[in-house]
N, C-alpha and C. Protein backbone atom coordinates (compact mmCIF):
# COMPACT_ATOMS: atom_id res chain seq x y z
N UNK A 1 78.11 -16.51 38.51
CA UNK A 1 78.38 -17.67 37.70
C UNK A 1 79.74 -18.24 38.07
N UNK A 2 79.77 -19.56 38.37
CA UNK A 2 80.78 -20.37 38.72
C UNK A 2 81.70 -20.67 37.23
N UNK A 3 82.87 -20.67 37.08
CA UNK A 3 83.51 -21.37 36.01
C UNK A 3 84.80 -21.99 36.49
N UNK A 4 84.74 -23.29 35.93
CA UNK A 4 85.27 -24.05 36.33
C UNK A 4 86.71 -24.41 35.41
N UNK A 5 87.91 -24.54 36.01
CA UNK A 5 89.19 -24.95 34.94
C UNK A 5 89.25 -26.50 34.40
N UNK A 6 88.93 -26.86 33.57
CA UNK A 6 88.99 -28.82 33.18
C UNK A 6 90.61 -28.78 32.49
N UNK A 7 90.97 -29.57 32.96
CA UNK A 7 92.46 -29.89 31.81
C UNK A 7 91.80 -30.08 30.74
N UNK A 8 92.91 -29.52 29.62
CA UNK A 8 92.68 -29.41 28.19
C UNK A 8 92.75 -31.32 27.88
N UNK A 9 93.05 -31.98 28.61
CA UNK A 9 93.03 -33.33 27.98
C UNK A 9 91.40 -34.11 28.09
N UNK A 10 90.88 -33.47 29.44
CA UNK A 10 89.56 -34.12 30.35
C UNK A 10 88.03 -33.25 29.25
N UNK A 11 88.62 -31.96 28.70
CA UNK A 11 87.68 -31.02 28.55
C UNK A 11 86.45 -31.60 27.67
N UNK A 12 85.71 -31.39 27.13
CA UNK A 12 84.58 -31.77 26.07
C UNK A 12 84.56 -30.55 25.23
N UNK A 13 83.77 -30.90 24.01
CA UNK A 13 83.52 -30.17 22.76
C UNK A 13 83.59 -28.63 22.62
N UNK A 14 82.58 -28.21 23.43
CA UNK A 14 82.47 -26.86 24.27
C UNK A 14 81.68 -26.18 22.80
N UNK A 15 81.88 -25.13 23.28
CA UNK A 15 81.16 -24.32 22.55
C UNK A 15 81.30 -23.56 20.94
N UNK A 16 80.81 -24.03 19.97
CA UNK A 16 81.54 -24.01 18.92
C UNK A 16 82.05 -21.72 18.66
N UNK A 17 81.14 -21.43 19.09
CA UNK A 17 81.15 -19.92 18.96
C UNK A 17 82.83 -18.97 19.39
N UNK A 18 82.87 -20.22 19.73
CA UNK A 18 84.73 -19.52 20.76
C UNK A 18 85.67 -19.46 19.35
N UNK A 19 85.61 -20.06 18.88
CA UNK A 19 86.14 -20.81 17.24
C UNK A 19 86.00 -19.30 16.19
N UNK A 20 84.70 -19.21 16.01
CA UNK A 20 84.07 -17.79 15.44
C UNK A 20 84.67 -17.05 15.46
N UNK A 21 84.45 -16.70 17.11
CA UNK A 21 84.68 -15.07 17.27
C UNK A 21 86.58 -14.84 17.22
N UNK A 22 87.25 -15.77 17.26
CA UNK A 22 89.04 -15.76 17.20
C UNK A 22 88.79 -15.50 15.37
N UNK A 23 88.03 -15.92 14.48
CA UNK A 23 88.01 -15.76 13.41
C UNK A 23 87.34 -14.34 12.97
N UNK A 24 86.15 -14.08 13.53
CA UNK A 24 85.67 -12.73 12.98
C UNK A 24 86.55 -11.59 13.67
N UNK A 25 87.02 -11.86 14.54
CA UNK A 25 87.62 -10.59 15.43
C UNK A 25 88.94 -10.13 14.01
N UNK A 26 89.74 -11.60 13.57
CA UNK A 26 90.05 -11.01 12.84
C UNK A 26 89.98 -10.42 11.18
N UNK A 27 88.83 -10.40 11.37
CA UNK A 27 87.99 -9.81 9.60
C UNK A 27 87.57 -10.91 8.94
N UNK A 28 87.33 -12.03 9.21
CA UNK A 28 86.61 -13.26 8.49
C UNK A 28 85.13 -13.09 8.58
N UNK A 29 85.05 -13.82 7.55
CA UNK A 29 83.18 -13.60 7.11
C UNK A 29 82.69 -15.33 7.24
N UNK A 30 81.83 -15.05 8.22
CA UNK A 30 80.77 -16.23 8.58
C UNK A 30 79.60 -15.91 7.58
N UNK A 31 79.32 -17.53 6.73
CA UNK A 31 78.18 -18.18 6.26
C UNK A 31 77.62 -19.16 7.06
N UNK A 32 76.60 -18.93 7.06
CA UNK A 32 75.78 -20.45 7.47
C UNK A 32 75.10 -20.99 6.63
N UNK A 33 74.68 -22.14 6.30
CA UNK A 33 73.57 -22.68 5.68
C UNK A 33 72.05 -23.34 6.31
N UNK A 34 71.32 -23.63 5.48
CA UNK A 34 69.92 -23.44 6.28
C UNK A 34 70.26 -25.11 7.32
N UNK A 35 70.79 -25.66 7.13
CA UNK A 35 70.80 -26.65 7.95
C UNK A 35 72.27 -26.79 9.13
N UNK A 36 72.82 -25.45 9.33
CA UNK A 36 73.34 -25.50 10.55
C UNK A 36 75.08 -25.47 9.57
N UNK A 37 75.44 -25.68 9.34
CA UNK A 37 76.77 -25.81 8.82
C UNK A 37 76.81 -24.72 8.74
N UNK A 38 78.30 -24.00 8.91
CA UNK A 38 78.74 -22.81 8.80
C UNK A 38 80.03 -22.44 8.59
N UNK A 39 80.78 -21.56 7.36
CA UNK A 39 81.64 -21.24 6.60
C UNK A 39 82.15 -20.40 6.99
N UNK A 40 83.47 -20.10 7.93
CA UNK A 40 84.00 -18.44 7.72
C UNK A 40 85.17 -18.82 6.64
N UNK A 41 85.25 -17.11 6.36
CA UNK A 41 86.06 -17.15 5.09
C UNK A 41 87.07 -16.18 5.51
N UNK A 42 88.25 -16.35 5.20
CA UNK A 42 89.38 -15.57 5.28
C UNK A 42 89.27 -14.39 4.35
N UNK A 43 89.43 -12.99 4.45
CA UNK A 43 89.77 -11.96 3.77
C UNK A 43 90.18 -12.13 1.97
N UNK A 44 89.80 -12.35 1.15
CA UNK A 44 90.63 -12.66 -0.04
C UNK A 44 90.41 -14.26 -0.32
N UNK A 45 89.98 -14.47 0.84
CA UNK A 45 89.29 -15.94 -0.10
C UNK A 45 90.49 -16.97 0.17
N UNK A 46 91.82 -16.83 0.70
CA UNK A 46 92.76 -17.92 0.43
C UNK A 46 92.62 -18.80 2.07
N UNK A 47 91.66 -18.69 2.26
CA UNK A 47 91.24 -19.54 4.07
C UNK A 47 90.00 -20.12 4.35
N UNK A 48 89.31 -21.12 4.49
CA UNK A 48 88.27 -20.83 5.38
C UNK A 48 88.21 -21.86 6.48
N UNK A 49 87.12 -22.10 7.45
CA UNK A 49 86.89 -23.08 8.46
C UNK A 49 85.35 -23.44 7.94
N UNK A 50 85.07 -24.92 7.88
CA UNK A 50 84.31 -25.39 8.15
C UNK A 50 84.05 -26.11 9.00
N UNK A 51 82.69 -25.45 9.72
CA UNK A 51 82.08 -26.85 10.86
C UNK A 51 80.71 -27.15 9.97
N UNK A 52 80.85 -28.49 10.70
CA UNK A 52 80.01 -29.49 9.61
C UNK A 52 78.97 -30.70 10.63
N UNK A 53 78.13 -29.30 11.22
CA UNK A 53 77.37 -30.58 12.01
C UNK A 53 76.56 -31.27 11.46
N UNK A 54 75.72 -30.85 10.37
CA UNK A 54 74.70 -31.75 9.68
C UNK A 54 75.31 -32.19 8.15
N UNK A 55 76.80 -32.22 7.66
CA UNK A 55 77.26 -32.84 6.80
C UNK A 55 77.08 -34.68 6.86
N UNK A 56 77.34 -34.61 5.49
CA UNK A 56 77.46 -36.74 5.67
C UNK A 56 79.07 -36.86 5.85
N UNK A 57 79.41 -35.57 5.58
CA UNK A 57 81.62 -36.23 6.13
C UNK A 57 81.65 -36.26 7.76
N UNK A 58 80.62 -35.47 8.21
CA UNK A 58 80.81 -35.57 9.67
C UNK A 58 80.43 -36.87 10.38
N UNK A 59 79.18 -37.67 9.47
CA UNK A 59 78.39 -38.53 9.85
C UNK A 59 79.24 -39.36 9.68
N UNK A 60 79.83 -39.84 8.71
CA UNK A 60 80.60 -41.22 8.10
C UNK A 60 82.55 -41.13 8.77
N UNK A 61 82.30 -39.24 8.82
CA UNK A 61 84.17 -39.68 9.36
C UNK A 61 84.48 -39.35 10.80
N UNK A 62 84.01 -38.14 11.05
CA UNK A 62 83.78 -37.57 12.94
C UNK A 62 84.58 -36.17 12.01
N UNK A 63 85.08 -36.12 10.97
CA UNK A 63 85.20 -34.50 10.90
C UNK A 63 84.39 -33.73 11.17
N UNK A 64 84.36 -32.49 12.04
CA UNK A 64 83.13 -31.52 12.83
C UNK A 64 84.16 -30.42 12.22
N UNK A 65 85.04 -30.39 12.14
CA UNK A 65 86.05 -28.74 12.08
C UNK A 65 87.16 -29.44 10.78
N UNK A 66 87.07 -28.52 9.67
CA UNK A 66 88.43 -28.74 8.75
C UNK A 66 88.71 -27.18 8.21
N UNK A 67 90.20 -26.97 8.48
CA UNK A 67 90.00 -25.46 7.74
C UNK A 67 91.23 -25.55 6.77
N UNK A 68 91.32 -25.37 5.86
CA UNK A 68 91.51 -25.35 4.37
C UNK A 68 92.23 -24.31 4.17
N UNK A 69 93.16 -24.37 3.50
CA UNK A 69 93.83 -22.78 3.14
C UNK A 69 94.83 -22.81 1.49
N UNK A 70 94.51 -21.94 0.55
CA UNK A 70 95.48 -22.27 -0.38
C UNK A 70 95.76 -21.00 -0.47
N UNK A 71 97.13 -20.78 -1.09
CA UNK A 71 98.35 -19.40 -1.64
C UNK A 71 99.27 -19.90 -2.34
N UNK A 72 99.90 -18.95 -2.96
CA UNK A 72 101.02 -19.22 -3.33
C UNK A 72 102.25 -18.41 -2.55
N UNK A 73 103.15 -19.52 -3.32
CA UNK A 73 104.86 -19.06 -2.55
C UNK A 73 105.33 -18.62 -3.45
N UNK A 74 105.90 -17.29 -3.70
CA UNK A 74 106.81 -16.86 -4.65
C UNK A 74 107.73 -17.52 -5.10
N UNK A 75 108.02 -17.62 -6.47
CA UNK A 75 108.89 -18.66 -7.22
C UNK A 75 110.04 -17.38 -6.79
N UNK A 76 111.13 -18.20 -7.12
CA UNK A 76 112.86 -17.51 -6.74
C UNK A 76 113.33 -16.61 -8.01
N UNK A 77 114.02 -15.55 -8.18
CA UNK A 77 113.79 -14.79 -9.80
C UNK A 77 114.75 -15.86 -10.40
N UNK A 78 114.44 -15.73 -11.57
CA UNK A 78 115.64 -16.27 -12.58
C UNK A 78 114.99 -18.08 -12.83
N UNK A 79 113.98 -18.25 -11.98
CA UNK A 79 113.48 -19.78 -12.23
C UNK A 79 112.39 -19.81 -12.86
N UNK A 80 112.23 -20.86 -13.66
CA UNK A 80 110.45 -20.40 -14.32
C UNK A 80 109.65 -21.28 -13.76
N UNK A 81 109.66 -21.08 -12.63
CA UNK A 81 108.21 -21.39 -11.88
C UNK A 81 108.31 -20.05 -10.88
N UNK A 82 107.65 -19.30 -11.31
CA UNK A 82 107.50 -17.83 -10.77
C UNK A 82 106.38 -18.55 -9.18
N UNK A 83 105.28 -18.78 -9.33
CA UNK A 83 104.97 -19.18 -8.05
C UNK A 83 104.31 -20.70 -7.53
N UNK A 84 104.76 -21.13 -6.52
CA UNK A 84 104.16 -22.39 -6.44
C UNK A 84 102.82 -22.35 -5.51
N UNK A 85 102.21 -23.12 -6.01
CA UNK A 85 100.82 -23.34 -4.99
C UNK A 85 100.69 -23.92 -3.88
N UNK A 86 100.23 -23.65 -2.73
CA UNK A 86 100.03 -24.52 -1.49
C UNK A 86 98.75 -24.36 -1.01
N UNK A 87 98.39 -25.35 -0.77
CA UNK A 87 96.83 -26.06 -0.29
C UNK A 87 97.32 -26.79 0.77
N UNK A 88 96.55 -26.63 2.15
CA UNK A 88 96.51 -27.55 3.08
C UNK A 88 95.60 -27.56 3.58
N UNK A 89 95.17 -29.02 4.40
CA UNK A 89 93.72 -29.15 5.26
C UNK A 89 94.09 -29.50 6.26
N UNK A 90 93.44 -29.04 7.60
CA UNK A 90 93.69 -29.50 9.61
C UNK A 90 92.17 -30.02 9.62
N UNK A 91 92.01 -31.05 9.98
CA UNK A 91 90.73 -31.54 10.41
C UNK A 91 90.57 -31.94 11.89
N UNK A 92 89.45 -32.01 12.48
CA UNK A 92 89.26 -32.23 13.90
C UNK A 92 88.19 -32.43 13.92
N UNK A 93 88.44 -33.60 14.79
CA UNK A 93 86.88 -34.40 15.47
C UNK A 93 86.43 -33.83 16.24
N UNK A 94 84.74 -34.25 16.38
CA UNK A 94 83.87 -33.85 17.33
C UNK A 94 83.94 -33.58 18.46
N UNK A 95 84.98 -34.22 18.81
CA UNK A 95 85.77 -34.61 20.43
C UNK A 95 86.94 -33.40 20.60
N UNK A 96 87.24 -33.15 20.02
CA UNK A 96 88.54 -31.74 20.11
C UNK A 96 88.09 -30.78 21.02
N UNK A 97 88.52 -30.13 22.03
CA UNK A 97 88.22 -29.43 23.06
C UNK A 97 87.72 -28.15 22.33
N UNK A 98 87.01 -27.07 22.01
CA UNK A 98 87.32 -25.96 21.02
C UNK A 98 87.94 -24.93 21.35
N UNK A 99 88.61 -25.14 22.60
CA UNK A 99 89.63 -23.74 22.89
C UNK A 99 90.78 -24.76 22.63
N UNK A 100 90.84 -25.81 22.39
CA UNK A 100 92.22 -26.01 21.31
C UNK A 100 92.38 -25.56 19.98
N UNK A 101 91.16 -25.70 19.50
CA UNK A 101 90.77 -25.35 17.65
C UNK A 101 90.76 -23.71 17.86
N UNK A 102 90.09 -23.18 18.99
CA UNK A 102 90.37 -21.87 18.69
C UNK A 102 92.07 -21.12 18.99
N UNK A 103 92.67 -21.83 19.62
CA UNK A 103 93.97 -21.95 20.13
C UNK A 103 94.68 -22.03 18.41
N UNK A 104 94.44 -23.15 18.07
CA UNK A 104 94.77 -23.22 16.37
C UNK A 104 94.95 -22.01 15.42
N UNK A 105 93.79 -21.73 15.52
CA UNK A 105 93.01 -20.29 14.79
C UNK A 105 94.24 -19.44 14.79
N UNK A 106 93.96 -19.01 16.53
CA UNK A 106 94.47 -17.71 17.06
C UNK A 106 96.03 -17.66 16.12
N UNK A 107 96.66 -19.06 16.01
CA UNK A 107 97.61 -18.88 15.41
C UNK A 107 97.74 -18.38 14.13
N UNK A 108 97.04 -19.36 13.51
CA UNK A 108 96.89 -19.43 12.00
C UNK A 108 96.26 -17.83 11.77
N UNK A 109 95.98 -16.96 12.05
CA UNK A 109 95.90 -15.82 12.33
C UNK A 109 96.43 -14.73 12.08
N UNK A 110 97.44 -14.76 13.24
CA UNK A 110 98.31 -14.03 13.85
C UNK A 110 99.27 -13.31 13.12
N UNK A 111 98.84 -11.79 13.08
CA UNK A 111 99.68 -10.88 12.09
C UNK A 111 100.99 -11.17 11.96
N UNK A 112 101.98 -11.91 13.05
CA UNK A 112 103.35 -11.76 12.34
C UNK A 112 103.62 -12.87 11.80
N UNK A 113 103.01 -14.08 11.47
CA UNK A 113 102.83 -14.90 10.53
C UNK A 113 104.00 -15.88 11.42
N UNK A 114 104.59 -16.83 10.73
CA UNK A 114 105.26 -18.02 11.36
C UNK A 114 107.03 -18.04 11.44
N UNK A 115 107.62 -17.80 12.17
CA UNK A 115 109.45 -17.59 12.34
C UNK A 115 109.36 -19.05 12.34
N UNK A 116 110.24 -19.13 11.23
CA UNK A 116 111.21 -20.27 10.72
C UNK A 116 112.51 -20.16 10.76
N UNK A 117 112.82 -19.30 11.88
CA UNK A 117 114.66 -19.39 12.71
C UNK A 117 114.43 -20.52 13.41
N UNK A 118 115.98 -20.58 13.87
CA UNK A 118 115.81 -22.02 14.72
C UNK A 118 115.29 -22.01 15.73
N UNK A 119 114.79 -23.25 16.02
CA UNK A 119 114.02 -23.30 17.49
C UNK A 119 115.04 -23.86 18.40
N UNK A 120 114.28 -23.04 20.17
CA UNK A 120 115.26 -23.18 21.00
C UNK A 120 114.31 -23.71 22.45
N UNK A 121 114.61 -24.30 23.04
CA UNK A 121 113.92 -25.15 23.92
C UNK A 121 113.41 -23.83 24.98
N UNK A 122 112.37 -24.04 25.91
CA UNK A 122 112.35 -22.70 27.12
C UNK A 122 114.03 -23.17 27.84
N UNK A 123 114.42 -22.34 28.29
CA UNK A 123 115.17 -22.02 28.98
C UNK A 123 116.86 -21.98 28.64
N UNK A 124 116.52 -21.86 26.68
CA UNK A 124 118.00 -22.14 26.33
C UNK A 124 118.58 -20.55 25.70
N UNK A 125 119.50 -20.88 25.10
CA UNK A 125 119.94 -18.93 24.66
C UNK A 125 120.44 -18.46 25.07
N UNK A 126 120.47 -16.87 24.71
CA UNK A 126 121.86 -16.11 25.53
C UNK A 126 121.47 -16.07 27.26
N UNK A 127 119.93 -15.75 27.35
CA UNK A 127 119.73 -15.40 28.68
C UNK A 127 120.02 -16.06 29.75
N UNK A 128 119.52 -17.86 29.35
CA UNK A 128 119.52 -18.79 30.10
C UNK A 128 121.56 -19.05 30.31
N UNK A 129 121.87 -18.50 29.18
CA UNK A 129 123.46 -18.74 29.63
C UNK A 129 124.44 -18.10 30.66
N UNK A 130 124.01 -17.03 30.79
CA UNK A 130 124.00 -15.80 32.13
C UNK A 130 124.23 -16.37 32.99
C-alpha cells in the first residue's frame, strides 16, 4: 500500500475514525445513534465530541465536529465564589482535515494539561543564548 503525504492545507476530510481512536485510547466512551451520529464522552462526563453527519446543525451550518467541555475552576479561599464554571465549544467544518481535529484532541487530552508560563518563540532562552 502506497501512502501518500498531502499538506495539511491541500488535505480533505479523511477519515473520521482517526478522531476516535486519539479519544478512546484515552478512556472516552463512544455512542452512536441509529442514524450515524456519534458521541464520545470524556471520563466523568465534563467532555464530549460530537460528529454530526446526519444532524440538521450540520445541514443548515457545515458543523460536522463540535466538542464541548464544562468544569469548574476553583474559587480562591477567603472569596465566596468557591468555584466558577467553564463551558466551552470548538466547532469544525466538514472541510477540516481530521488529523488536524485529531491533532486538537491529542491536545485537549494530554495528561500534563496546559503551561501557562510564558511563551518563548523556537529558538529563544537560555540555550539559544549560548
Amino acid at each position: 500500500m502506497t501512502t501518500t503525504n498531502v499538506p495539511a492545507l491541500l488535505a480533505d476530510e479523511g477519515d473520521p475514525a482517526v478522531a476516535f481512536k486519539v479519544l478512546t485510547a484515552a478512556g472516552w466512551t463512544p455512542h452512536t445513534d441509529p442514524s450515524s451520529n456519534t458521541q464520545v464522552v470524556a471520563p466523568g462526563g465534563q467532555a464530549r465530541l460530537v460528529f454530526q453527519p446526519e444532524a440538521a446543525e450540520y445541514a443548515s451550518t457545515d458543523v460536522l465536529w463540535k466538542v464541548q467541555a464544562v468544569g469548574f475552576l476553583p474559587g480562591e479561599p477567603g472569596h465566596a465564589v468557591v468555584a466558577k464554571p467553564r463551558f466551552w465549544t470548538a466547532t469544525f467544518t466538514g472541510e477540516v482535515p481530521v488529523e488536524l481535529i485529531g491533532a486538537f484532541l491529542e491536545r485537549l487530552v494530554a495528561p500534563t494539561g496546559i503551561d501557562r508560563g510564558p511563551i518563548t518563540a523556537p529558538g529563544e532562552g537560555a540555550s539559544a543564548a549560548a
